[in-house]
C-alpha atoms as a PDB file:
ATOM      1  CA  UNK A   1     -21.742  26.149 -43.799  1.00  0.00           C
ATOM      2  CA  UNK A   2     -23.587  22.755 -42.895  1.00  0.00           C
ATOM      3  CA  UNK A   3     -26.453  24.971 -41.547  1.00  0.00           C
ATOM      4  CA  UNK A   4     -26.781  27.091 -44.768  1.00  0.00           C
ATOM      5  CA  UNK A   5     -26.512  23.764 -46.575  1.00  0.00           C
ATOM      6  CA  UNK A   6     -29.230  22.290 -44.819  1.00  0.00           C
ATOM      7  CA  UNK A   7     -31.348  24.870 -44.180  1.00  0.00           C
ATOM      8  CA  UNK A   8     -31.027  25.060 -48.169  1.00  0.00           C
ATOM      9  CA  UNK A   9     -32.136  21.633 -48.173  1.00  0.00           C
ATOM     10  CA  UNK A  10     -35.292  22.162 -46.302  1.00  0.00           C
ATOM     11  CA  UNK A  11     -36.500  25.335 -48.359  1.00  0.00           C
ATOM     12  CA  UNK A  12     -36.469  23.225 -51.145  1.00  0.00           C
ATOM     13  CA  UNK A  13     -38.337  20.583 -49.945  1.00  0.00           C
ATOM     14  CA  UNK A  14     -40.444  22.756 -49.056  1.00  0.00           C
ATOM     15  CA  UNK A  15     -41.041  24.309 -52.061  1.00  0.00           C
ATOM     16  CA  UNK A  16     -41.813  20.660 -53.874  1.00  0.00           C
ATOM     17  CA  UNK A  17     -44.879  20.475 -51.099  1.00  0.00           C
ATOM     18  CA  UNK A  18     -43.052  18.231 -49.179  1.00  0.00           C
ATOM     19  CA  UNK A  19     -44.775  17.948 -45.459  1.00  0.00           C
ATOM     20  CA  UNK A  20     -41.985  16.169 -43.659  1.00  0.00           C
ATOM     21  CA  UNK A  21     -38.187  15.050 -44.542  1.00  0.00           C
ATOM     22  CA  UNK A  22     -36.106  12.726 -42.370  1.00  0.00           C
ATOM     23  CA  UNK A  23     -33.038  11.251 -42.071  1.00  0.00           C
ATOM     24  CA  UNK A  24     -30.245   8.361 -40.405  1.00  0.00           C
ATOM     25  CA  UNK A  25     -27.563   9.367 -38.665  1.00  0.00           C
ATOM     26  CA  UNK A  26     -24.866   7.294 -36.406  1.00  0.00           C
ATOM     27  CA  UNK A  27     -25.042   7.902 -32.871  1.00  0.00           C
ATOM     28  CA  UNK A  28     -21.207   8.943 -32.585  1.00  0.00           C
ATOM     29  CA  UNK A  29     -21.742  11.814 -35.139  1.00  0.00           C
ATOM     30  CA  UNK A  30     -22.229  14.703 -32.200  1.00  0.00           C
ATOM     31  CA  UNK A  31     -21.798  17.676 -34.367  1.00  0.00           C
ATOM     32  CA  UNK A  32     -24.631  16.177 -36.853  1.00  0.00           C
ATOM     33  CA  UNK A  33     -27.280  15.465 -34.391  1.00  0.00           C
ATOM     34  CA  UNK A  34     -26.460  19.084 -33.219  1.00  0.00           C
ATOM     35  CA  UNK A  35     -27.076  20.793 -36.873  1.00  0.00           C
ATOM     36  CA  UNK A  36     -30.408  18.383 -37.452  1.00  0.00           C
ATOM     37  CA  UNK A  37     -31.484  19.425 -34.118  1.00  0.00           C
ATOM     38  CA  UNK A  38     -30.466  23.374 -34.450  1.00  0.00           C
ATOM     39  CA  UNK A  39     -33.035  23.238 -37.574  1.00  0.00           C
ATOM     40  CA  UNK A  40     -35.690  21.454 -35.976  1.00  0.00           C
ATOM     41  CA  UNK A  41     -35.374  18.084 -36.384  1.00  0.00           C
ATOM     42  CA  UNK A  42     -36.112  15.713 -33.080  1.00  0.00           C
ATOM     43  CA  UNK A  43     -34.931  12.103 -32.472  1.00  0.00           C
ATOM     44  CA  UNK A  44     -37.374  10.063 -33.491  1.00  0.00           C
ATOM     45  CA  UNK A  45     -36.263   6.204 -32.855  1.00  0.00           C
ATOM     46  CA  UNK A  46     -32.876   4.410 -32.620  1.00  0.00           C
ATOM     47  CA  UNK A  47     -31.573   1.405 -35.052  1.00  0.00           C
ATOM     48  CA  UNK A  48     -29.789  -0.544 -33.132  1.00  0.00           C
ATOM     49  CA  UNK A  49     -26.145  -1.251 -33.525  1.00  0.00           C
ATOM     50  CA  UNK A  50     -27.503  -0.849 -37.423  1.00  0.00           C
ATOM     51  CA  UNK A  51     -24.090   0.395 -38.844  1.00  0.00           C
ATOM     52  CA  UNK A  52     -21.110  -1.529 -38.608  1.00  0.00           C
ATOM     53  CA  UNK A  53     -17.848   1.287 -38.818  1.00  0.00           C
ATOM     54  CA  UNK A  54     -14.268   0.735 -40.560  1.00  0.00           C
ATOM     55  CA  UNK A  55     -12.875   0.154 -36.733  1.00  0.00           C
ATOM     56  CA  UNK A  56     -14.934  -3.042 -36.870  1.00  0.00           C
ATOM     57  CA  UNK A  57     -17.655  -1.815 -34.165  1.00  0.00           C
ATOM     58  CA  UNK A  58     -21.290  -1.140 -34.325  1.00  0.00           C
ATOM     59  CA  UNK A  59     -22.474   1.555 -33.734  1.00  0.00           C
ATOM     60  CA  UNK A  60     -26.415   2.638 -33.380  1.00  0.00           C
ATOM     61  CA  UNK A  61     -28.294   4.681 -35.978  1.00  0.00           C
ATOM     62  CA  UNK A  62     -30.508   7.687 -34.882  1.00  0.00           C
ATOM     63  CA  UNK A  63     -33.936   8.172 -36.795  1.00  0.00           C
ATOM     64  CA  UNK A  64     -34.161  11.975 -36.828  1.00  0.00           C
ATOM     65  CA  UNK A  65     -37.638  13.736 -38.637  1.00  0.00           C
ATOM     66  CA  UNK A  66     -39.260  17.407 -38.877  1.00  0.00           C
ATOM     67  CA  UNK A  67     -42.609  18.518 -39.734  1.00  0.00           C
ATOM     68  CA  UNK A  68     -41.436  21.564 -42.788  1.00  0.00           C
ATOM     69  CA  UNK A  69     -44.438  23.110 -41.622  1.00  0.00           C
ATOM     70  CA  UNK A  70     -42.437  24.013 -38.043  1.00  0.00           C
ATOM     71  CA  UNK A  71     -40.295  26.691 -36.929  1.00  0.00           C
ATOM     72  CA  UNK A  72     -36.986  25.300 -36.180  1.00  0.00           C
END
């Protein structure tokens, strides 16, 4: 379902011209860096220790982009 979501996402940004879209995720968040990365979005930089969780660690942002003019 997250796929379809943001695949969903993408076709409408897309369709309002948009030539790129990107996004923040935290670093722990495995199974979203998977999804961005199944649809063609690539790690572009790291924040570091930029988010501060409810288990009072940090934790390090990931800077993830895609061209909407690429194939996933």
């Amino acid at each position: 379902m997250g796929t379809a979501i943001t695949e969903r996402v993408l076709d409408i940004a897309k369709k309002h011209g948009l030539r790129r879209i990107s996004l923040e995720v935290i670093e722990p968040n495995r199974a979203a860096v998977r999804l961005y990365e199944k649809v063609g979005f690539k790690i572009e930089g790291r924040l570091i220790e930029s988010f501060f969780g409810i288990d009072g660690k940090y934790y390090d942002s990931l800077i993830m982009g895609k061209m909407l003019n690429e194939e996933a």
